[in-house]
N, C-alpha and C. Protein backbone atom coordinates (compact mmCIF):
# COMPACT_ATOMS: atom_id res chain seq x y z
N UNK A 1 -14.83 -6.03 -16.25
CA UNK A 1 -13.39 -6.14 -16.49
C UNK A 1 -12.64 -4.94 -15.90
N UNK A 2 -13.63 -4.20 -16.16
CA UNK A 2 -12.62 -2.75 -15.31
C UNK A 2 -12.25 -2.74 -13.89
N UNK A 3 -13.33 -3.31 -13.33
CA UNK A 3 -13.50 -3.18 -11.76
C UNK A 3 -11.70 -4.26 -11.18
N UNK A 4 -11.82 -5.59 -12.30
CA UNK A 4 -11.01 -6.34 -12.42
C UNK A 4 -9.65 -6.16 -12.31
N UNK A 5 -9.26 -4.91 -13.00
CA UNK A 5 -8.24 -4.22 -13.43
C UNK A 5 -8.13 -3.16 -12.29
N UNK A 6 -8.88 -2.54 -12.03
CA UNK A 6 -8.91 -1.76 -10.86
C UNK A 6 -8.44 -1.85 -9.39
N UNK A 7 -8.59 -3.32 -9.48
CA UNK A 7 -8.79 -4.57 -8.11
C UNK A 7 -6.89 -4.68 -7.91
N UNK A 8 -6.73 -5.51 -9.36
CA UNK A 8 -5.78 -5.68 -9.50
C UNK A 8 -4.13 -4.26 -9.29
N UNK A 9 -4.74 -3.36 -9.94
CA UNK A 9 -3.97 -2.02 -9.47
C UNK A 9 -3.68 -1.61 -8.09
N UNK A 10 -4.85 -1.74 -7.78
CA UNK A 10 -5.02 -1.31 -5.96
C UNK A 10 -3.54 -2.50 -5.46
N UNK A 11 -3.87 -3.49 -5.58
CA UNK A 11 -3.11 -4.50 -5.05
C UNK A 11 -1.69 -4.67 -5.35
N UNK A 12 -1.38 -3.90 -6.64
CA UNK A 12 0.35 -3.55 -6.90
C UNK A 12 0.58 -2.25 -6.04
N UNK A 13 -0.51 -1.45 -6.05
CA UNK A 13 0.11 -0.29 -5.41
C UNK A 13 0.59 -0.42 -3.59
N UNK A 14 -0.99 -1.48 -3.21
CA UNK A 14 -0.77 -1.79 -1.76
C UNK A 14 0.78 -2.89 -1.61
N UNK A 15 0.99 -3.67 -2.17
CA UNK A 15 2.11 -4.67 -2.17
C UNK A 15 2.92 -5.08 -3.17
N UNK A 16 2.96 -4.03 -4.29
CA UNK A 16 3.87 -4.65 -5.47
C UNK A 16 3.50 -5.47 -6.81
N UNK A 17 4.26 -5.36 -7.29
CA UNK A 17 4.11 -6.43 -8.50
C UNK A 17 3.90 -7.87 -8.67
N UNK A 18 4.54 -8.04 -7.69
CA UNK A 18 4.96 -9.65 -7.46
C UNK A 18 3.41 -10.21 -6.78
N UNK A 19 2.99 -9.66 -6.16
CA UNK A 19 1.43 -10.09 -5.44
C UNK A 19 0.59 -9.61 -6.43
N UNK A 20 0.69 -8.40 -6.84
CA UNK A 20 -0.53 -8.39 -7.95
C UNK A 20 -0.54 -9.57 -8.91
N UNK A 21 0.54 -9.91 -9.52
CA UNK A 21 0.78 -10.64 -10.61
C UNK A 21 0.32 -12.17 -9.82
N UNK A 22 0.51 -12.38 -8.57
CA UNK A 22 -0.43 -13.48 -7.95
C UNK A 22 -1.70 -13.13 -7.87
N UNK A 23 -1.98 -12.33 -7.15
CA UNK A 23 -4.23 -12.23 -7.31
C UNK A 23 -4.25 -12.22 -8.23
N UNK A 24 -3.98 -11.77 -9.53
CA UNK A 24 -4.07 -11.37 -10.63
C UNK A 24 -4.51 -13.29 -11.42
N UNK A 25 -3.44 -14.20 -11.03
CA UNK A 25 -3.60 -15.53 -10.91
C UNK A 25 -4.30 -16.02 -10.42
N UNK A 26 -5.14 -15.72 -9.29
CA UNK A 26 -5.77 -16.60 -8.44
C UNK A 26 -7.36 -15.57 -8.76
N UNK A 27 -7.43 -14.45 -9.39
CA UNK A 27 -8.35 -14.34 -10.06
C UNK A 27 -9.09 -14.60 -11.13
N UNK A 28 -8.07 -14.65 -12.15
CA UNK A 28 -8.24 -15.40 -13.55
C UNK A 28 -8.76 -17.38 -13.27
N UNK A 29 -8.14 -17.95 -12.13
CA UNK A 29 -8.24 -19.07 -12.03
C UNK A 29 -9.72 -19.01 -11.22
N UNK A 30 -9.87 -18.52 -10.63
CA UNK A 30 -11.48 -18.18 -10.08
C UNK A 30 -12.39 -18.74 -8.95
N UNK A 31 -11.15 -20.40 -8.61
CA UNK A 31 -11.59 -21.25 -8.03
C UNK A 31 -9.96 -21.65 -6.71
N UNK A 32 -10.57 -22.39 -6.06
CA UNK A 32 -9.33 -22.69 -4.56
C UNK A 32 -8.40 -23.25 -5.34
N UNK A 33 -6.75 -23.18 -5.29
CA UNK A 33 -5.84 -23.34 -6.01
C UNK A 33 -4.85 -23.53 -5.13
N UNK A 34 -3.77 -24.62 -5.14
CA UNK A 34 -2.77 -24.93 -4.03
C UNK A 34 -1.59 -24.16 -4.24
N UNK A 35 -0.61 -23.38 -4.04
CA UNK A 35 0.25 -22.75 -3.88
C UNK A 35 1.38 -23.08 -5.33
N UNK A 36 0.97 -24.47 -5.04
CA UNK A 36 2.31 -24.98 -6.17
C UNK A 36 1.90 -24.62 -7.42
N UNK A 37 0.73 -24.84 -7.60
CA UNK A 37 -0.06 -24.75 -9.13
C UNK A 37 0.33 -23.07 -9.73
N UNK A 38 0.14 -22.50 -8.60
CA UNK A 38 0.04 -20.78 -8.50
C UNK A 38 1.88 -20.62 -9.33
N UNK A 39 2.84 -21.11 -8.54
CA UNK A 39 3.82 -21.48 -9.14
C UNK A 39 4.06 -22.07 -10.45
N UNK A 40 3.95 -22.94 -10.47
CA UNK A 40 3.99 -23.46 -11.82
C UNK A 40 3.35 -22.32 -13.26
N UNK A 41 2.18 -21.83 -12.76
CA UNK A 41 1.22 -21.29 -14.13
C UNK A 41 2.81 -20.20 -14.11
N UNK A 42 2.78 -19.45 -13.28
CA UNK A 42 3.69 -17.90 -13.18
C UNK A 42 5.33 -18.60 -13.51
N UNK A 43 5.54 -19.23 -13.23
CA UNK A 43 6.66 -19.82 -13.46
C UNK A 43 7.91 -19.19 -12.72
N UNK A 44 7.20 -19.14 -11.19
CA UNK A 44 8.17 -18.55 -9.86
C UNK A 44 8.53 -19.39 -9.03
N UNK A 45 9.37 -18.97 -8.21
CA UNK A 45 9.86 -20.17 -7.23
C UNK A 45 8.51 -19.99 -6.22
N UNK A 46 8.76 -21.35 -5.28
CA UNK A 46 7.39 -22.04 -4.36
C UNK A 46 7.77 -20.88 -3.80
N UNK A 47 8.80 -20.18 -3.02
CA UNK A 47 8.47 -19.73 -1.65
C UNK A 47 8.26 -18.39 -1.78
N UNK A 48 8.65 -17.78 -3.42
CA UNK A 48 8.55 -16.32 -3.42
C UNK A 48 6.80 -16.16 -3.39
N UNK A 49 6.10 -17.25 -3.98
CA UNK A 49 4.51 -17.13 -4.16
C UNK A 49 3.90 -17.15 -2.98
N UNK A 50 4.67 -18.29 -2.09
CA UNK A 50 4.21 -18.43 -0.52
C UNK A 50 4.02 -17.42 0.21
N UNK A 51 5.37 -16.73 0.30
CA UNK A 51 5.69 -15.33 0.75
C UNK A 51 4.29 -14.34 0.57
N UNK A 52 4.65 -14.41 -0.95
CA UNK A 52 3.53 -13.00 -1.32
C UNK A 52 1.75 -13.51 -0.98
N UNK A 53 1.26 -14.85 -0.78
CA UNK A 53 0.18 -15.16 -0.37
C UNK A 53 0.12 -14.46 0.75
N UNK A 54 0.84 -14.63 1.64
CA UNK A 54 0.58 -14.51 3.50
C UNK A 54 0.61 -13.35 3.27
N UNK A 55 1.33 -11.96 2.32
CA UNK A 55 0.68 -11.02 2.39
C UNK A 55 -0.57 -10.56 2.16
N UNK A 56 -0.70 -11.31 0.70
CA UNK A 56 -2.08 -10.88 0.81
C UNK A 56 -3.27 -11.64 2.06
N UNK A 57 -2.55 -12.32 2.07
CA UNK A 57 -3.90 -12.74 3.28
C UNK A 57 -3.77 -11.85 4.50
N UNK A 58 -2.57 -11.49 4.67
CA UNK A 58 -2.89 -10.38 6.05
C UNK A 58 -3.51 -8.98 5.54
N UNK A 59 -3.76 -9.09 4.52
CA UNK A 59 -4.65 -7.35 4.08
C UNK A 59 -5.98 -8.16 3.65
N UNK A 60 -6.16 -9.69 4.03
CA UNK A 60 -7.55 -10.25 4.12
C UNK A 60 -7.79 -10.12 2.56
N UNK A 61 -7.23 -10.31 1.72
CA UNK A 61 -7.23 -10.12 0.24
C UNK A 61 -7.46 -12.07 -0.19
N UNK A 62 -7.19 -12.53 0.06
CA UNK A 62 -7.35 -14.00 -0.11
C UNK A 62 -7.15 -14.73 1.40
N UNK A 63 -7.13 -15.96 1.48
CA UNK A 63 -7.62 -16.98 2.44
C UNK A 63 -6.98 -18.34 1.75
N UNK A 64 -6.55 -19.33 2.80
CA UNK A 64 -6.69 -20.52 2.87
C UNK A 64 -7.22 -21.34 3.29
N UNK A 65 -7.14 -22.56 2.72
CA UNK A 65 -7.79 -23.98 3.49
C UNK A 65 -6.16 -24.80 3.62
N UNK A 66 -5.87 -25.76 4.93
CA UNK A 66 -4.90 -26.57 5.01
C UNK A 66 -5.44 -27.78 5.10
N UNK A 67 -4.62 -29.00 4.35
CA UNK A 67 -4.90 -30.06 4.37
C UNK A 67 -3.35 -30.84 4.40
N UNK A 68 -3.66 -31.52 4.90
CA UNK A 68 -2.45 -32.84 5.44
C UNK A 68 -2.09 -33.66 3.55
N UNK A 69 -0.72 -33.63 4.18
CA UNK A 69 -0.71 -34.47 2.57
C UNK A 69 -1.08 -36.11 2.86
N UNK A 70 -0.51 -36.50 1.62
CA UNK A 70 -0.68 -37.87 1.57
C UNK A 70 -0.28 -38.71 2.62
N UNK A 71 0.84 -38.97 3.10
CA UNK A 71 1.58 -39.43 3.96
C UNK A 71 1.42 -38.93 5.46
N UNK A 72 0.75 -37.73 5.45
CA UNK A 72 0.69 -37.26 6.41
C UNK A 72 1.56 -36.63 7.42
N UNK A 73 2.68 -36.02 6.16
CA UNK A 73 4.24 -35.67 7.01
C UNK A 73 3.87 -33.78 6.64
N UNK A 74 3.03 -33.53 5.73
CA UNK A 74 3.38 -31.71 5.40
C UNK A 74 2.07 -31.59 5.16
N UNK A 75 1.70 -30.26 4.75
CA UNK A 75 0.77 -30.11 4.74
C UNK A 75 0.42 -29.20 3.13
N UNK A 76 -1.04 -29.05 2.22
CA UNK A 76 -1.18 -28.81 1.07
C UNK A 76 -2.08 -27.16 1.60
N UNK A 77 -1.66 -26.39 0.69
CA UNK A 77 -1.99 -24.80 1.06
C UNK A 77 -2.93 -24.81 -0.23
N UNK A 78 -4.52 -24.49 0.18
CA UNK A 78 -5.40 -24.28 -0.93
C UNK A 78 -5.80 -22.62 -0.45
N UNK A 79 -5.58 -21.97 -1.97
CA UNK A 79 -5.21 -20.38 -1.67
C UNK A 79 -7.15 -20.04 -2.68
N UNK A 80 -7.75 -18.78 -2.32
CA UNK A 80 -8.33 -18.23 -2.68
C UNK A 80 -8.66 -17.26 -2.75
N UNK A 81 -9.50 -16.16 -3.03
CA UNK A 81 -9.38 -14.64 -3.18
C UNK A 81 -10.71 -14.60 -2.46
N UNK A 82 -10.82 -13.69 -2.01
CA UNK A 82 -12.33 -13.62 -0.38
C UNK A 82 -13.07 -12.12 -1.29
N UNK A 83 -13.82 -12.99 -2.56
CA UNK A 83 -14.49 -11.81 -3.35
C UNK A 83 -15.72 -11.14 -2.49
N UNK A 84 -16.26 -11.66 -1.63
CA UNK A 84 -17.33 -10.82 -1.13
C UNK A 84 -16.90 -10.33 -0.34
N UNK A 85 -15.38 -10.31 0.23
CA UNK A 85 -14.93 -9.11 1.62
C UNK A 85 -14.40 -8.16 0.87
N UNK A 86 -13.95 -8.25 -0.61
CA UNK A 86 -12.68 -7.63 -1.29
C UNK A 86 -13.31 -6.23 -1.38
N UNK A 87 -14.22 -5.93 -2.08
CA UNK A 87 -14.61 -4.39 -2.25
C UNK A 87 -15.10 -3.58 -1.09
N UNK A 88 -15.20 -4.17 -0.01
CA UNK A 88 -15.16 -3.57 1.50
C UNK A 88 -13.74 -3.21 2.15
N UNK A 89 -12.75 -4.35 1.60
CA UNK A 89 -11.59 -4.09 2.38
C UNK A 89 -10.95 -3.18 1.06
N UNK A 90 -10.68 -3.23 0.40
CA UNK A 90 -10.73 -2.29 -0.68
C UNK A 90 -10.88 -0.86 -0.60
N UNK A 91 -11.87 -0.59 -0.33
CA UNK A 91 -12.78 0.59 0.30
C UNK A 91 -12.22 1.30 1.70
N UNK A 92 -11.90 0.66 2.67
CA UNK A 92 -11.87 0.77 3.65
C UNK A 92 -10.04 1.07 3.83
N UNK A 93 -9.26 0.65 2.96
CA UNK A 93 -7.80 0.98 2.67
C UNK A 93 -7.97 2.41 2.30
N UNK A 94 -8.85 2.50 1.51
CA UNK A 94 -8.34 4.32 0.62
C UNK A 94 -9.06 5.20 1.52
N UNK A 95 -10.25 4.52 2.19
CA UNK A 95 -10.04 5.50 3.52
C UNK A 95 -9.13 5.81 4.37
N UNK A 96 -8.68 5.20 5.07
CA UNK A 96 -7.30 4.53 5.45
C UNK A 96 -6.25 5.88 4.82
N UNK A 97 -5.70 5.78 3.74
CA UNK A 97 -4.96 6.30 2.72
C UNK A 97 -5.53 7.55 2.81
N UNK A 98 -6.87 7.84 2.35
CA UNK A 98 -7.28 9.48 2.42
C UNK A 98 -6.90 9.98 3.78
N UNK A 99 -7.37 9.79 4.91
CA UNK A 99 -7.36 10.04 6.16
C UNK A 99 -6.04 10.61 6.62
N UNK A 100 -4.91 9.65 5.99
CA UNK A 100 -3.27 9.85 6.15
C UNK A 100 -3.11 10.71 5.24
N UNK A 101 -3.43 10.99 4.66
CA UNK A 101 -3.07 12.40 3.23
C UNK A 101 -3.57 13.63 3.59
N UNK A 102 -4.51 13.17 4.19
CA UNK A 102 -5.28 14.83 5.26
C UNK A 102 -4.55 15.27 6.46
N UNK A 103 -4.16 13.62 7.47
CA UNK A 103 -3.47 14.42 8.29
C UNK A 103 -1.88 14.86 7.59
N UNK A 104 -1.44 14.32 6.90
CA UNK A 104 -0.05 14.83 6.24
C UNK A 104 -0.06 16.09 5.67
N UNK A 105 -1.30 16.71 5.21
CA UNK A 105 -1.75 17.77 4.53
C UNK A 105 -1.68 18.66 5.66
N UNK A 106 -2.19 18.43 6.92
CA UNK A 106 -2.52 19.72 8.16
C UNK A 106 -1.06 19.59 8.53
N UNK A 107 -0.46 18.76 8.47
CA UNK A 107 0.87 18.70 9.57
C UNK A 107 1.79 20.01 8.38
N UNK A 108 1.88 19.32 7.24
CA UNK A 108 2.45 20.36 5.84
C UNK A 108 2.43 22.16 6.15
N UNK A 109 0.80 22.10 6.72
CA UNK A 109 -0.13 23.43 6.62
C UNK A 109 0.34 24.09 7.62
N UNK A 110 0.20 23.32 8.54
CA UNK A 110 0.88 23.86 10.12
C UNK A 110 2.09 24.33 10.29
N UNK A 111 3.24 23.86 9.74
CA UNK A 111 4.66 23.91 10.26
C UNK A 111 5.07 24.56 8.82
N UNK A 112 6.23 25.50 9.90
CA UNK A 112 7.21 26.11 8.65
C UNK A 112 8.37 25.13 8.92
N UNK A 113 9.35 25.28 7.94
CA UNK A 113 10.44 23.73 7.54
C UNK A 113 11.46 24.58 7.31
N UNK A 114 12.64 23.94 7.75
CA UNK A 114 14.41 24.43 7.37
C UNK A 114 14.76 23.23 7.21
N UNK A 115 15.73 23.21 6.12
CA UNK A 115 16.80 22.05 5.75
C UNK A 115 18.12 22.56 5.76
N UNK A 116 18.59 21.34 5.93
CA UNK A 116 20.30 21.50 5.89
C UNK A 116 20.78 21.38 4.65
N UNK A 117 21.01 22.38 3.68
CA UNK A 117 22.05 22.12 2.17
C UNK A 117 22.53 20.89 2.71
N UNK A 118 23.61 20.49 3.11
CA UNK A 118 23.90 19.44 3.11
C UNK A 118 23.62 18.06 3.63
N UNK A 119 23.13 18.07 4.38
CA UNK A 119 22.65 16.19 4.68
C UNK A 119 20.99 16.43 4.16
N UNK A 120 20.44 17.36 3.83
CA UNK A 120 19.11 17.70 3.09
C UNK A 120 17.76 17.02 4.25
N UNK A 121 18.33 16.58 5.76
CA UNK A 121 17.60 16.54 6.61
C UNK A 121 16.58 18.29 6.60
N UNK A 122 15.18 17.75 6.96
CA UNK A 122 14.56 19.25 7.13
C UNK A 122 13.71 18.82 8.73
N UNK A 123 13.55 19.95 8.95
CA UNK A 123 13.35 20.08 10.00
C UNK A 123 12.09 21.02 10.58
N UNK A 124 11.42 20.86 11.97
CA UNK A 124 10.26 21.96 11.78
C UNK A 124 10.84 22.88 12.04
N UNK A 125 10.26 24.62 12.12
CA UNK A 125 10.64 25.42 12.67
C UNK A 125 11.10 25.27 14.13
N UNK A 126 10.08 24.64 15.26
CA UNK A 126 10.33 24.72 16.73
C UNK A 126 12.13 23.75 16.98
N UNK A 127 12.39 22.56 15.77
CA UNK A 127 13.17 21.99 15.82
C UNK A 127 14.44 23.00 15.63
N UNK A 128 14.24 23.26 14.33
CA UNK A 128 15.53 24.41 13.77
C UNK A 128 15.75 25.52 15.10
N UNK A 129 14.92 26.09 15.94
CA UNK A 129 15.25 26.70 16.87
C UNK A 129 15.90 26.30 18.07
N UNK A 130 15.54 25.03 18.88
CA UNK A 130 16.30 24.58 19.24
C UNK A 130 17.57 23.91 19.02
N UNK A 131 18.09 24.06 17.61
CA UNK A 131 19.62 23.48 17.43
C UNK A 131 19.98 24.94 17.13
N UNK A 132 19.47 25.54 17.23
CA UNK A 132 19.89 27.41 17.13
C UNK A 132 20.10 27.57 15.01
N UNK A 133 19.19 26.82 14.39
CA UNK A 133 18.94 26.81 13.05
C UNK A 133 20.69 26.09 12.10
N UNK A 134 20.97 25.39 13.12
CA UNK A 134 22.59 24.72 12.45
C UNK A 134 21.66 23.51 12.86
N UNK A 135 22.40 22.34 11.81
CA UNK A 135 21.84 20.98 11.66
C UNK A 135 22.83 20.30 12.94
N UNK A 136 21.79 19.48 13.54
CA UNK A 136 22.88 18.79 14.65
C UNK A 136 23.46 17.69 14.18
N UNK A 137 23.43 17.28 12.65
CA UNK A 137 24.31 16.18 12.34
C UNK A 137 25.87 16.82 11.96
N UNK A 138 25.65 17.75 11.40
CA UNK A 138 26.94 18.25 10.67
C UNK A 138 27.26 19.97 10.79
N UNK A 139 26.45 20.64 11.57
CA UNK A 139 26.91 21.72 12.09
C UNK A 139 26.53 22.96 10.98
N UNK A 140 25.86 22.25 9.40
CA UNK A 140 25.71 23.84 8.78
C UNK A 140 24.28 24.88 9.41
N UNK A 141 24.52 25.51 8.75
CA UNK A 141 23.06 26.63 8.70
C UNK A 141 21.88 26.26 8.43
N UNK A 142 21.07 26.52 8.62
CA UNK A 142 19.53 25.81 7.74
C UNK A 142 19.21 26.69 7.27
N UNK A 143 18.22 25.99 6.29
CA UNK A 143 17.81 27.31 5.14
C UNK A 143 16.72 27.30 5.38
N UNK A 144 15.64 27.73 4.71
CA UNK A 144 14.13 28.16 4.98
C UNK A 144 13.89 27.33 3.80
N UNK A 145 12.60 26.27 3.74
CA UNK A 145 12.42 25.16 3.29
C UNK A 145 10.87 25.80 2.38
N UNK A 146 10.77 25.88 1.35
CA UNK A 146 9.26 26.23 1.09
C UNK A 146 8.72 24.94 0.75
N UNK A 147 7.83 23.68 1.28
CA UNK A 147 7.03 22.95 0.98
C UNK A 147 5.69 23.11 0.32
N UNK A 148 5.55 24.29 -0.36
CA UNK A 148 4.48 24.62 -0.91
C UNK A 148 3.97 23.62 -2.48
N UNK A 149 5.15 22.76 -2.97
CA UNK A 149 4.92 21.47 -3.96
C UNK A 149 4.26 20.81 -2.93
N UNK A 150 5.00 20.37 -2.01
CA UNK A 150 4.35 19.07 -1.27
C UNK A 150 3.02 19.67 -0.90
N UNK A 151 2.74 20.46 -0.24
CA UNK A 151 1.21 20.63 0.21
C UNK A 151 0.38 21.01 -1.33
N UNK A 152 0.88 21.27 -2.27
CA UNK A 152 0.18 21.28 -3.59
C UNK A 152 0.31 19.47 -4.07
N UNK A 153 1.00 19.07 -4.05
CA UNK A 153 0.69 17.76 -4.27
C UNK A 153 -0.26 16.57 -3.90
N UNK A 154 -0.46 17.25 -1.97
CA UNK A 154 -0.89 16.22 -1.35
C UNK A 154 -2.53 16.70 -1.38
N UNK A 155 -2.09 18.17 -1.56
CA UNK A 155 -4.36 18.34 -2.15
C UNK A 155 -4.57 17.97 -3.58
N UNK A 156 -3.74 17.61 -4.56
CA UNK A 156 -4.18 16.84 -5.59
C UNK A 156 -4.36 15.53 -5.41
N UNK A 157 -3.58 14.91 -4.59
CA UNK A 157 -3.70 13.64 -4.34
C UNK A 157 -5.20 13.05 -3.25
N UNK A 158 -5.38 14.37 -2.55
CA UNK A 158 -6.33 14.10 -1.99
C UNK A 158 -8.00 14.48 -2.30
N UNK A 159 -7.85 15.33 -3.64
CA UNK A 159 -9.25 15.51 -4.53
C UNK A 159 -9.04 14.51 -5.17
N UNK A 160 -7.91 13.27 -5.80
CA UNK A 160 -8.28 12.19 -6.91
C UNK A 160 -8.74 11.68 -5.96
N UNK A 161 -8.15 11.27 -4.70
CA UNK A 161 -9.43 9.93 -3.76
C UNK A 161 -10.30 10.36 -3.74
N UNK A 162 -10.83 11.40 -3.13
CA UNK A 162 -11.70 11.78 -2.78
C UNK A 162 -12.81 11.55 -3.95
N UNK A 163 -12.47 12.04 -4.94
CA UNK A 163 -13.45 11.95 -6.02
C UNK A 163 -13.51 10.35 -6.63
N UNK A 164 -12.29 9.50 -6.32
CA UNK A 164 -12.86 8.14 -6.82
C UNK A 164 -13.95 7.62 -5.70
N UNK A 165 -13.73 8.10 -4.42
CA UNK A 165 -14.25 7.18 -3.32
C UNK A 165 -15.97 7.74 -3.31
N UNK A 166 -16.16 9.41 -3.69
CA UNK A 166 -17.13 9.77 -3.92
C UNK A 166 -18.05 8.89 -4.84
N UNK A 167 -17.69 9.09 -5.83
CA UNK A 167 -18.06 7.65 -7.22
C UNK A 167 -18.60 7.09 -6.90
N UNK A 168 -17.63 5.79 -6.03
CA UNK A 168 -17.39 4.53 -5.95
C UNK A 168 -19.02 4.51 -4.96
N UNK A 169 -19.07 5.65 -4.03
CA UNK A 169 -20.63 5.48 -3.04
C UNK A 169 -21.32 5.74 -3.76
N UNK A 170 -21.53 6.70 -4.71
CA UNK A 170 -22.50 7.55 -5.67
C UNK A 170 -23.09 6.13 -6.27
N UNK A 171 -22.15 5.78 -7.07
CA UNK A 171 -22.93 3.89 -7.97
C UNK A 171 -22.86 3.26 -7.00
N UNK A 172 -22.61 2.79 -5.68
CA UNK A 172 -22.85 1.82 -4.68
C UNK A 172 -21.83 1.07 -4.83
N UNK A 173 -20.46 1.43 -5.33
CA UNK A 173 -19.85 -0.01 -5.61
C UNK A 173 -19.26 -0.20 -4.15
């Protein structure tokens, strides 16, 4: 159940509420499920569910089957969740995610920063020198920017992955 819940988290954080609260549906249901049904249980409109499927299917999080309707004028969307790719692609996002938090971390580490008091644009040092340290939107002064939260933030953020993703190999999940 945890892993369940876990699954489900990842998937609000990657796309929102509105898609979690669909896998979240199409997990509990467990089996291929047509779009409308998905609708009906949640009690959303057809196209906001439609919508949020094709996302998850482009992060390969679920899959369809198409079939022709009755008449043979439209076609029936059978939606499912792709459980044996999920904890690979899963995996392979927060790498993804760590990787971008490291390089955001060196870029942080590297550069000194000026902002403009007023339009609160910041800027690197080599930038602030070439506008001669006045903002080129609005002409004030720049100030000297200490990002020392953000680079304290982004190494906390990058020991919690690190240590879930450690885990996650340590038990094999």
């Amino acid at each position: 159940m945890k892993r369940k819940n876990d699954i489900i988290e990842f998937v609000k954080l990657m796309l929102g509420e509105q898609a979690a609260k669909i896998f979240a549906e199409l997990y509990k249901i467990g089996e291929e499920v047509n779009d409308e049904e998905i609708a009906k249980r949640l009690g959303l409109k057809l196209n906001v569910v439609r919508k949020q499927l094709y996302l998850l299917s482009e992060q390969g999080l679920v899959s369809y089957r198409r079939t022709k309707g009755k008449n043979g004028e439209w076609y029936t969307y059978y939606w499912r969740i792709e459980r044996d790719r999920l904890l690979g692609i899963i995996r392979s996002r927060k790498m993804i995610t760590l990787n971008k938090l490291r390089e955001r971390l060196r870029y942080e580490e590297t550069n000194t920063f000026y902002i403009c008091p007023n339009c609160g644009v910041r800027f690197t040092f080599d930038e602030a020198l070439e506008n001669g340290f006045r903002c080129p939107r609005c002409g004030m002064s720049l100030e000297y920017f200490d990002n020392s939260r953000i680079v304290e933030f982004l190494r906390r953020k990058i020991a919690e992955l690190e240590k879930i993703v450690y885990s996650e190999e340590k038990s094999g999940k």
